[in-house]
Protein backbone atom coordinates (compact mmCIF):
# COMPACT_ATOMS: atom_id res chain seq x y z
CA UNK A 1 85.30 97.95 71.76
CA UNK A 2 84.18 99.77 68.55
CA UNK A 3 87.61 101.27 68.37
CA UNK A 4 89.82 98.45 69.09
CA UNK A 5 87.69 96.68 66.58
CA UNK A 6 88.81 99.70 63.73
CA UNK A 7 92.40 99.74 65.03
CA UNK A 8 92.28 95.66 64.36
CA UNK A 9 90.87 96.47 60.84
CA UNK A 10 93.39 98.96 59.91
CA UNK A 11 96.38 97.58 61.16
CA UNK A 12 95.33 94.37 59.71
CA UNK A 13 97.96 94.97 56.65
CA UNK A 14 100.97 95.53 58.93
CA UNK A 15 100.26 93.01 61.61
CA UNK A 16 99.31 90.08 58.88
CA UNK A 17 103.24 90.27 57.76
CA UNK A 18 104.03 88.75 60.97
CA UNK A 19 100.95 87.31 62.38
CA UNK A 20 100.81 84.36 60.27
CA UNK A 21 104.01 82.91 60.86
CA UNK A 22 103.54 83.98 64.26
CA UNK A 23 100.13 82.49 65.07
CA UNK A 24 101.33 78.86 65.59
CA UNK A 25 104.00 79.94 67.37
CA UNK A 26 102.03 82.07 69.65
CA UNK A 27 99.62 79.88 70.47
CA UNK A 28 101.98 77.38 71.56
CA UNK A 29 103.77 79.91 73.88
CA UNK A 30 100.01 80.46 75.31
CA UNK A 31 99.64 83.62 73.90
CA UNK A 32 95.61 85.36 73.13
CA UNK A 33 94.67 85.18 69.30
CA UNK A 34 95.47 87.80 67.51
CA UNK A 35 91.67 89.39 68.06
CA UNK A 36 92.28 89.53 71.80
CA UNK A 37 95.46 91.11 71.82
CA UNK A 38 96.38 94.77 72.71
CA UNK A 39 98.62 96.52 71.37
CA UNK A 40 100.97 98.39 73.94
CA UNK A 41 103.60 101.35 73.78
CA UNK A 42 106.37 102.58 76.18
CA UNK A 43 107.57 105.28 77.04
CA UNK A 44 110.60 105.22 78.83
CA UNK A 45 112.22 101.37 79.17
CA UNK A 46 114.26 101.04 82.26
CA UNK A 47 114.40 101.80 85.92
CA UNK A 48 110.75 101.30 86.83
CA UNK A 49 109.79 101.19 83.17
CA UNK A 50 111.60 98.84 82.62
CA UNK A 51 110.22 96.40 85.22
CA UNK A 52 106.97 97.16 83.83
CA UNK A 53 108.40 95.94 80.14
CA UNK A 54 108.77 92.44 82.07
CA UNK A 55 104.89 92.58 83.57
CA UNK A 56 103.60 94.01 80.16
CA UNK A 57 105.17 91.20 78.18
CA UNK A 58 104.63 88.50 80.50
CA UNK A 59 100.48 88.70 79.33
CA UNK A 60 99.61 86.56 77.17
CA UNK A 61 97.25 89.58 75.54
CA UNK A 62 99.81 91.76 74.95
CA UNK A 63 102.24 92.93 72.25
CA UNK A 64 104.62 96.06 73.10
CA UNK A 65 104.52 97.54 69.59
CA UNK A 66 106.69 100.83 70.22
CA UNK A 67 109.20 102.05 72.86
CA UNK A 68 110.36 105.49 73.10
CA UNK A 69 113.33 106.13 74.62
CA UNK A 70 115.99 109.08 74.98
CA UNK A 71 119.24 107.09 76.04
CA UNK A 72 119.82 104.68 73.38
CA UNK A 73 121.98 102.33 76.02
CA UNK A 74 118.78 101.28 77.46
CA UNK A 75 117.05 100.03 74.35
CA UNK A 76 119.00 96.63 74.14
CA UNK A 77 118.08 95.58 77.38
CA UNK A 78 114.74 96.25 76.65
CA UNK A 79 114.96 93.76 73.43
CA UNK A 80 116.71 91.08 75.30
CA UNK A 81 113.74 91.46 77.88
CA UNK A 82 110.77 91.13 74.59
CA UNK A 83 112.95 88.45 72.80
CA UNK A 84 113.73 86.15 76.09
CA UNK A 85 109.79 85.94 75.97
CA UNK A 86 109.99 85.20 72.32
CA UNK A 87 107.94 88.77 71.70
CA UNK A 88 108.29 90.55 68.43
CA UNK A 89 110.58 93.37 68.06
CA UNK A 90 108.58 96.65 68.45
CA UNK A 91 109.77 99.93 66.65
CA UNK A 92 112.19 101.92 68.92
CA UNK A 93 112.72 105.72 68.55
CA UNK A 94 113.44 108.61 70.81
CA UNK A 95 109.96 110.75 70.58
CA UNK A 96 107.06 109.82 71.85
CA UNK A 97 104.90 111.16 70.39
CA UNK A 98 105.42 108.94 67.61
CA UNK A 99 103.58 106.41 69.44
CA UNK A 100 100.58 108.49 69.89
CA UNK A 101 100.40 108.89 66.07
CA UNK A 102 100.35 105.16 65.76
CA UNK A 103 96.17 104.12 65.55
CA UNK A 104 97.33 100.31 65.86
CA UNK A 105 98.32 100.96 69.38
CA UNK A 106 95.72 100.53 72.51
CA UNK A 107 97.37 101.57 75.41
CA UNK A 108 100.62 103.83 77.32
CA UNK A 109 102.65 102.89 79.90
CA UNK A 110 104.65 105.84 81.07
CA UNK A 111 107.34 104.91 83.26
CA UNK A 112 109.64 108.13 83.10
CA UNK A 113 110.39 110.21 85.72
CA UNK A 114 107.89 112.28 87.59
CA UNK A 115 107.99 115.33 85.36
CA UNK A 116 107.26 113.44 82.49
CA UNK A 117 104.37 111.45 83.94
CA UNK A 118 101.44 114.09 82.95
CA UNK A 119 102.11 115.16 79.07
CA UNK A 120 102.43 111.98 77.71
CA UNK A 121 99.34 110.39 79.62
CA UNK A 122 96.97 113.58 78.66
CA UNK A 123 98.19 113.51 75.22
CA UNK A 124 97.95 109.89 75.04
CA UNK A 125 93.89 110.60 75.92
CA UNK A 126 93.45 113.39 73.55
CA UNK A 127 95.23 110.60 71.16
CA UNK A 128 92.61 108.01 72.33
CA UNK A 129 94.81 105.69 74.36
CA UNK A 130 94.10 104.31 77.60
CA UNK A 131 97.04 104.60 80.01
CA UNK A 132 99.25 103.04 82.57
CA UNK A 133 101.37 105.90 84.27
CA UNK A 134 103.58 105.73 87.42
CA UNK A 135 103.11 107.26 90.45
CA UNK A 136 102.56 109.90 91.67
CA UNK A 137 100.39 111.38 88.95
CA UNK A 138 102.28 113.97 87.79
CA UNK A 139 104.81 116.52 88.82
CA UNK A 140 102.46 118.91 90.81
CA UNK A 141 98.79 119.80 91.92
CA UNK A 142 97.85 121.29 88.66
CA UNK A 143 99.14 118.47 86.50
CA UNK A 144 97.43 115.86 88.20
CA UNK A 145 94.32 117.77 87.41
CA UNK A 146 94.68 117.96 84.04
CA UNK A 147 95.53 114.21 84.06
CA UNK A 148 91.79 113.33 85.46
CA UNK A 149 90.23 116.30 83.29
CA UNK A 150 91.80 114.78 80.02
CA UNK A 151 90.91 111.01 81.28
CA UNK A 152 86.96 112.28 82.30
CA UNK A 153 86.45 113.80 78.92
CA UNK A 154 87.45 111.15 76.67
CA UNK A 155 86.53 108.90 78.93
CA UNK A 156 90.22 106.57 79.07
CA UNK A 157 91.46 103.88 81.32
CA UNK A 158 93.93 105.29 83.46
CA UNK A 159 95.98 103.63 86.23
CA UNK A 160 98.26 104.67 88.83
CA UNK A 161 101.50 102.81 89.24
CA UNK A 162 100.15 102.12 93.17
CA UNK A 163 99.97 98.42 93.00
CA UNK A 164 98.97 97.86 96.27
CA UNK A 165 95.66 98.51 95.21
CA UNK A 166 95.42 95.04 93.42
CA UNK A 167 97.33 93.26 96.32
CA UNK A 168 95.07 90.32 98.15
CA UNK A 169 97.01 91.20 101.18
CA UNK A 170 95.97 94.67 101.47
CA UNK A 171 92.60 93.26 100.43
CA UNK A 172 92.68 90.97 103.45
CA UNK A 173 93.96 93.89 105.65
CA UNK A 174 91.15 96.37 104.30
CA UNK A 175 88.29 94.05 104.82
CA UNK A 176 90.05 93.14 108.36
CA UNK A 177 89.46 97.01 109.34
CA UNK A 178 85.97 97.23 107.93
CA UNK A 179 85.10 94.19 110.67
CA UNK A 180 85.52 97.00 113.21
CA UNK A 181 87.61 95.22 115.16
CA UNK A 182 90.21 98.50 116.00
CA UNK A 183 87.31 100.27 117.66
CA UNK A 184 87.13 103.94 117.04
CA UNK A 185 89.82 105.09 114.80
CA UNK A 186 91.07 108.79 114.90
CA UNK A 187 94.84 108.34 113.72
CA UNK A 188 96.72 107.13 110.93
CA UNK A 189 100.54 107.19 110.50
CA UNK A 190 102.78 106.21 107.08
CA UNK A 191 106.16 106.48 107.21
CA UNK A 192 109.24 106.18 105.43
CA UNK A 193 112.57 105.00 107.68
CA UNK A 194 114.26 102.88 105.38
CA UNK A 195 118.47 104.26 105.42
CA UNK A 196 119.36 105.46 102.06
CA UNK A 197 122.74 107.40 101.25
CA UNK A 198 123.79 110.51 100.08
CA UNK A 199 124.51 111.24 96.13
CA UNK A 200 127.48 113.10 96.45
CA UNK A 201 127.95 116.36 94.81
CA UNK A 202 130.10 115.55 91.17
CA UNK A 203 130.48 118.77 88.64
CA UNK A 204 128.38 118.99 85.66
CA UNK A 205 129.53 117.80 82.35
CA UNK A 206 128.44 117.09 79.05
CA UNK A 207 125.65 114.32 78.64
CA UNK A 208 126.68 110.44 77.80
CA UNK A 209 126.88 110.33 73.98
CA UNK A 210 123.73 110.13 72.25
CA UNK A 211 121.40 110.79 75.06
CA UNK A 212 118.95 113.21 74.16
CA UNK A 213 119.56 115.44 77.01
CA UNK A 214 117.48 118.50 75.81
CA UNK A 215 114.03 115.88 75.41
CA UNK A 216 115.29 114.63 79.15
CA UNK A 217 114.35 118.18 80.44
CA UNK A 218 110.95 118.45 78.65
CA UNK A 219 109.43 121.09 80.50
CA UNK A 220 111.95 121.82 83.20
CA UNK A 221 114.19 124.22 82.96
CA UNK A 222 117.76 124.52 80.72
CA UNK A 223 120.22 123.59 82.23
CA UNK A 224 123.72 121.54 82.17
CA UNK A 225 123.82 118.15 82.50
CA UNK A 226 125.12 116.50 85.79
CA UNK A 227 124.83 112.69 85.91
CA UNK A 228 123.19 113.04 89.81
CA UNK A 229 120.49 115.07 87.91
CA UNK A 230 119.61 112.28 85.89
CA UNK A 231 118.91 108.08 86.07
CA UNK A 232 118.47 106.72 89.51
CA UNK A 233 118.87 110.10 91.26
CA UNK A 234 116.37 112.44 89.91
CA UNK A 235 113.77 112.07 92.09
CA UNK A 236 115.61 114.51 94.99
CA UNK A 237 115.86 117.49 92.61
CA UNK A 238 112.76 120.43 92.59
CA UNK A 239 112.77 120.23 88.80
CA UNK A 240 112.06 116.33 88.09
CA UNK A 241 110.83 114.39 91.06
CA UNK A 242 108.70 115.31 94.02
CA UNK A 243 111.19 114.08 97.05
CA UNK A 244 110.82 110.75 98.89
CA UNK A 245 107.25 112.02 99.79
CA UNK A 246 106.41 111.46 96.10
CA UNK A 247 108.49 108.52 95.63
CA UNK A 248 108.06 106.05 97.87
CA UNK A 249 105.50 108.21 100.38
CA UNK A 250 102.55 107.57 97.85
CA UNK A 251 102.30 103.87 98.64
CA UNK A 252 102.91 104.00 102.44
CA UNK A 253 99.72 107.15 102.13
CA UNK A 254 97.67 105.45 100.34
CA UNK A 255 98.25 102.95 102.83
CA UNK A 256 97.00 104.56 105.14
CA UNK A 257 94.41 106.65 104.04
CA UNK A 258 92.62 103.15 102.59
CA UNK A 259 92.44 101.81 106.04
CA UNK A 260 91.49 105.10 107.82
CA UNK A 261 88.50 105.46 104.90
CA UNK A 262 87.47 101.51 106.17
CA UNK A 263 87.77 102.09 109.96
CA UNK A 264 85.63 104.92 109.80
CA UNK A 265 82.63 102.95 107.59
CA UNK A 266 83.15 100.60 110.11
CA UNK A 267 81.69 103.37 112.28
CA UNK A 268 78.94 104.12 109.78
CA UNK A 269 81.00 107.66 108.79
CA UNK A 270 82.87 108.48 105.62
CA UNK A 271 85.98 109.96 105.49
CA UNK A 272 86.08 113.18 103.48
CA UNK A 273 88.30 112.44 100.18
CA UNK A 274 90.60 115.08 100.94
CA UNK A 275 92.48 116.63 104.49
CA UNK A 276 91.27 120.38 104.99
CA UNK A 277 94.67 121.51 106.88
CA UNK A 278 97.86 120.28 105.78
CA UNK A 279 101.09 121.15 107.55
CA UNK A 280 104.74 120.09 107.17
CA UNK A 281 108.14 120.54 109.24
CA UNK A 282 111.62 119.38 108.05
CA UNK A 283 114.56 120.20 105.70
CA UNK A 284 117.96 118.77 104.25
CA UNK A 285 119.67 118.46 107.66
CA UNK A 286 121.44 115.37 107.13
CA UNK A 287 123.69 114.21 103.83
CA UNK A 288 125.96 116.67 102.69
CA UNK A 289 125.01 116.29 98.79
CA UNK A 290 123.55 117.95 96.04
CA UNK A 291 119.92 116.94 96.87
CA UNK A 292 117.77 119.32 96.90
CA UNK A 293 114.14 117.79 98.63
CA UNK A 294 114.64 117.00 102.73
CA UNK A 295 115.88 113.96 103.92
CA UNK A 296 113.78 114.71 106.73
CA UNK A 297 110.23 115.22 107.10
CA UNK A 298 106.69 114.75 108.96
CA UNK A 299 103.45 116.31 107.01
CA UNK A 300 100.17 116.20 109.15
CA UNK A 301 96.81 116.00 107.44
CA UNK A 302 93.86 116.95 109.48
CA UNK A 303 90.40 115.79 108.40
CA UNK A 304 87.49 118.11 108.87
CA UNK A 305 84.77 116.73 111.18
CA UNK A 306 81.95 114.78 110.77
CA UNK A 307 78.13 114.37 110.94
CA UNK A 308 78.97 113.37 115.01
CA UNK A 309 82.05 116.78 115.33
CA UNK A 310 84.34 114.20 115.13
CA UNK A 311 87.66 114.88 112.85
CA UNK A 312 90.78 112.44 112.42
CA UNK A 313 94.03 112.68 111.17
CA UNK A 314 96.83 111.46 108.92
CA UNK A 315 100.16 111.89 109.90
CA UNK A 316 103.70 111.08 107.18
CA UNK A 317 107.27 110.23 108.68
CA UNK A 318 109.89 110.15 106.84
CA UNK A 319 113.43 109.91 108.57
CA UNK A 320 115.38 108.65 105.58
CA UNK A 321 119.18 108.30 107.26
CA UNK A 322 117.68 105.60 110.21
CA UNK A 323 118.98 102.34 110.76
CA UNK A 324 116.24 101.03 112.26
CA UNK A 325 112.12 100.81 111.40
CA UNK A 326 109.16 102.33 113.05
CA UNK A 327 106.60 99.17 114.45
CA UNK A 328 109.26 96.53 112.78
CA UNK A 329 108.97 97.80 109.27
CA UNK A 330 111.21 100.32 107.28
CA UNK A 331 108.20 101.50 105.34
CA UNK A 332 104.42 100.97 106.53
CA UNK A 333 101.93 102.49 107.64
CA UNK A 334 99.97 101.63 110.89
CA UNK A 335 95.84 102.56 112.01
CA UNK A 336 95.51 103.22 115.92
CA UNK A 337 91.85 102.50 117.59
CA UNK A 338 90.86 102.13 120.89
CA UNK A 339 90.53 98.37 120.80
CA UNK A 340 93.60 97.85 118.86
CA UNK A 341 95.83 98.60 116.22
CA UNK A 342 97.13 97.90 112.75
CA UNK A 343 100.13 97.82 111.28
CA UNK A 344 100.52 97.92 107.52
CA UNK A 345 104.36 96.72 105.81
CA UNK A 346 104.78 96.34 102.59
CA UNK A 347 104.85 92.06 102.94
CA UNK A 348 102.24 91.83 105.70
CA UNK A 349 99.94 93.17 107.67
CA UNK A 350 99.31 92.38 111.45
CA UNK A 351 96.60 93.61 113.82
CA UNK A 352 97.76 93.72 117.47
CA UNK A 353 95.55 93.97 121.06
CA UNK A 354 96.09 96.71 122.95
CA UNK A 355 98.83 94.92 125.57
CA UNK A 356 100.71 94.35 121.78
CA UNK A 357 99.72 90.55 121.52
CA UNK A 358 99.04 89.80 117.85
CA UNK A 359 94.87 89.64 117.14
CA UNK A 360 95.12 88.74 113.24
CA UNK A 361 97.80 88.86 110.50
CA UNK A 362 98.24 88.26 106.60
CA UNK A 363 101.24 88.22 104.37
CA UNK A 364 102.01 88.05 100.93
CA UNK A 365 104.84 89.66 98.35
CA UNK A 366 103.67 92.46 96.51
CA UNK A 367 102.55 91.51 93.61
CA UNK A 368 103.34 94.15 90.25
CA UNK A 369 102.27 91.94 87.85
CA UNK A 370 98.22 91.80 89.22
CA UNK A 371 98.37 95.59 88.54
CA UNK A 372 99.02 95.28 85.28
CA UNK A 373 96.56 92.22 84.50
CA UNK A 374 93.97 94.71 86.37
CA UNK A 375 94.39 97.27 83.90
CA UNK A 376 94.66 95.25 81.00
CA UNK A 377 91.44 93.61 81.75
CA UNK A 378 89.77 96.99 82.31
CA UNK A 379 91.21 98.12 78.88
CA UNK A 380 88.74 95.38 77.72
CA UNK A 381 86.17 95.60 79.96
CA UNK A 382 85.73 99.82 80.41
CA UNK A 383 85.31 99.20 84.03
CA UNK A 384 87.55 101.23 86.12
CA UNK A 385 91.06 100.05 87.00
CA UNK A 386 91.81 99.32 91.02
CA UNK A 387 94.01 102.68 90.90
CA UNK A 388 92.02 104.37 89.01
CA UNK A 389 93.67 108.29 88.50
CA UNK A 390 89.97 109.93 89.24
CA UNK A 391 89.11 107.95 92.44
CA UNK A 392 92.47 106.63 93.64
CA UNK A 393 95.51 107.52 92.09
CA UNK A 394 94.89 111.78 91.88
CA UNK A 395 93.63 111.59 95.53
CA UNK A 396 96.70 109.94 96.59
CA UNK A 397 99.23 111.82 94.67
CA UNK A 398 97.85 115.40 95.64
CA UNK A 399 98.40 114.49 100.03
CA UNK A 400 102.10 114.60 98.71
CA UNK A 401 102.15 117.31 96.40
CA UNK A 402 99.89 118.97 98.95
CA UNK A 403 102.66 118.03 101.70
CA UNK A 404 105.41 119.10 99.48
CA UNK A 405 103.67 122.63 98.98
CA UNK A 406 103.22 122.97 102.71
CA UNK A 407 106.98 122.10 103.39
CA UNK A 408 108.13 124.90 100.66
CA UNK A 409 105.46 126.95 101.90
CA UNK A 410 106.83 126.79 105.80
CA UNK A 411 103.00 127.45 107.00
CA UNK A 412 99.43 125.53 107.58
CA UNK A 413 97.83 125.01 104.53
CA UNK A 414 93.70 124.79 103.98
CA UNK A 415 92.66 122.99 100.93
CA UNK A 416 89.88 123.42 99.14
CA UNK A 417 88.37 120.33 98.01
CA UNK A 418 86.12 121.11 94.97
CA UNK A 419 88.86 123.07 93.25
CA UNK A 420 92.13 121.66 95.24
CA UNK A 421 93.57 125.14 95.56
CA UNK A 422 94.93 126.83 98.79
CA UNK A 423 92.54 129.13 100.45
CA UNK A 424 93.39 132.80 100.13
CA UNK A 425 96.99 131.86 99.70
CA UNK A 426 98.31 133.24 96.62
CA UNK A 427 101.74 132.30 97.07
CA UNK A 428 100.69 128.84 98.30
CA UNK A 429 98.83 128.35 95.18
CA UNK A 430 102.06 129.46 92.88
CA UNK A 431 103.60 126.48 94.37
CA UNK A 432 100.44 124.06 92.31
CA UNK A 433 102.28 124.16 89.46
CA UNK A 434 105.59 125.00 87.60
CA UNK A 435 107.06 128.74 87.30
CA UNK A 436 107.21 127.87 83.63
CA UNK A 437 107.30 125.21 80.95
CA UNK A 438 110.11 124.91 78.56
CA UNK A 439 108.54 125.32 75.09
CA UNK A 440 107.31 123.62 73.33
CA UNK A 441 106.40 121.41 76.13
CA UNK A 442 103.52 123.29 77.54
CA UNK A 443 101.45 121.47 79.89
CA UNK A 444 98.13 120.74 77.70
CA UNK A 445 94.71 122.70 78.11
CA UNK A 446 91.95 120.08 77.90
């Protein structure tokens, strides 16, 4: 509070040009007062980001004073979004960095692709800002730790973009496991089976006109531009995004591993925070396209065992070129006990007896929007966020960076939990982290 209150105090010149014709206005709109308010800065305003422009500015507390952005053909859609809420115009350039400089602003929200997730939050600590990044937490192992080593010692707000977390409905399901009611539980299962398409394979060429391509890389490697490598498509390439594992495999986890953790204090156990053994099988066996992470996949997480010798496991599907789901849902997760099991979608949850007749159920649409209000409130409040990166959202990203490494790695893994590197596996442990990093983009020392 005692630096919000100084940010208020010094910013009070530049916000008073527009905050007294505003007031009236804003108050009408049912908008906080001014002294409630915080001040909010993207980077990166479409795609994802740019739903989380819409959440941001939909608070009544907010005002989204910067947005940095390399591809100037996404700014005006991000105005039109701030001015069709009647929101003031924030300052727009390409670097982020400038928003870090700015002591008027509160808070990140980084909604760029996965290799940009970890700079800009741990500089936006070191810079005093609490953040809102997407998942997963960053593009490997070792940048998710520095993530939670910059947000521990200057003791920030981080959330993870896994909004489940602050859905009722997984609330409902959560507290449904904790009854007991599944019996013992020793398996888990998330999946992806949703059918997606292949990306082609078009030549490179020179980037779109004004696009700063060479700030698009960051810390990845030179190369040519090839519009496959870039918006929308990304994600399947070694360099930027972390597969569908890292993609959409971080919800359907954390999924899972939430209900496993409540099944077994239903049992009067806890679940260790991290797998010991991790293991994956699969490849690029089906589109013929430039994408370079599989389309096919299955990761097994084994737990080590318990006060009783008893260990469990976590198993990850993902068979991306299916027409048809796995329990009725294209993306879930299920919980399998000896009374019973669970299955987990991302609209509803439904327990089921063991001859399949339904034993309890709960639906609801998720939700984005409660994430956000979450975070915002813990901004204010200093208490930590439902995803919070330490707890939650680190824990969550590493099974799939962890999975990933395993897959590249073609061999069982063992994880160390108190320093999450691969025991007596040198080359295992290469794989935690980039080659390189582009200069200047070096990934911060905290």
């Amino acid at each position: 509070m005692k630096r919000r209150q100084f940010i208020q105090q010094s910013g009070r010149g530049v916000a008073g040009l527009w905050a007294a014709s505003a007031l009236s206005r804003s108050l009408t709109l049912g908008q906080a007062p001014p002294s409630e308010r915080i001040r909010v800065g993207f980077v990166g305003v479409a795609g994802r980001a740019g739903r989380l422009l819409q959440d941001f500015a939909d608070q009544p507390d907010v005002v989204v004073s910067r947005l940095a952005e390399i591809d100037p053909r996404r700014v005006p859609g991000a105005l039109k979004t701030l001015a069709d809420r009647n929101r003031p115009t924030p300052i727009v350039s390409t670097d982020f960095r400038r928003l870090l400089d700015d002591p008027r602003i509160d808070a990140l929200v980084v909604g760029t692709p996965d290799h940009w997730h970890a700079i800009p939050t741990i500089l936006g600590c070191l810079a005093g800002k609490d953040v809102y990044v997407e998942k997963p937490d960053g593009h490997n192992m070792l940048e998710g730790q520095r993530m939670v080593e910059a947000m521990r010692k200057h003791r920030r707000i981080v959330q993870l973009g896994t909004q489940a977390r602050s859905s009722p409905r997984m609330m409902e399901a959560i507290e449904f496991v904790r009854s007991g009611a599944l019996g013992r539980v020793l398996v888990a299962k998330a999946w992806e089976s949703a059918r997606q398409g292949s990306i082609g394979s078009p030549p490179d060429t020179d980037p779109p006109p004004g696009v700063d391509y060479d700030f698009w890389l960051g810390p990845a490697p030179k190369r040519r531009f090839n519009p496959r490598r870039f918006h929308g498509s990304w994600r399947w390439f070694l360099d930027y995004g972390t597969g569908d594992l890292g993609n959409d495999g971080v919800h359907r986890i954390d999924y899972a591993r939430w209900a496993l953790e409540a099944a077994v204090a239903a049992e009067g156990a806890s679940l260790a925070a991290l797998p010991r053994f991790i293991s994956a099988l699969g490849g690029k066996w089906y589109f013929d396209d430039i994408q370079e992470w599989p389309d096919t996949l299955q990761v097994s997480y084994e737990y080590p065992e318990d006060e009783s010798g008893i260990g469990r496991i976590l198993s990850y599907e993902m068979r991306v070129w299916t027409p048809y789901p796995i329990h009725g849902a294209a993306e879930g997760a299920a919980l399998y006990g000896d009374k019973g099991y669970l299955v987990i979608s991302n609209r509803q949850w439904t327990a089921f007896n063991p001859d399949h007749s339904v034993l309890a159920a709960g639906n609801e649409s998720e939700v984005g929007d409660r994430h956000v209000r979450n975070f915002l409130d813990c901004v204010k409040s200093r208490k930590k966020p439902n995803a919070d990166l330490e707890t939650i959202g680190h824990p969550a990203s590493l099974y799939c960076h962890a999975g990933n490494a395993a897959w590249r790695a073609k061999r069982q893994l063992e994880l160390d939990p108190l320093t999450e590197r691969f025991v007596n596996d040198r080359s295992a442990n290469a794989l935690r982290t980039r080659a390189s990093y582009r200069r200047p983009w070096q990934l911060p020392r905290i």
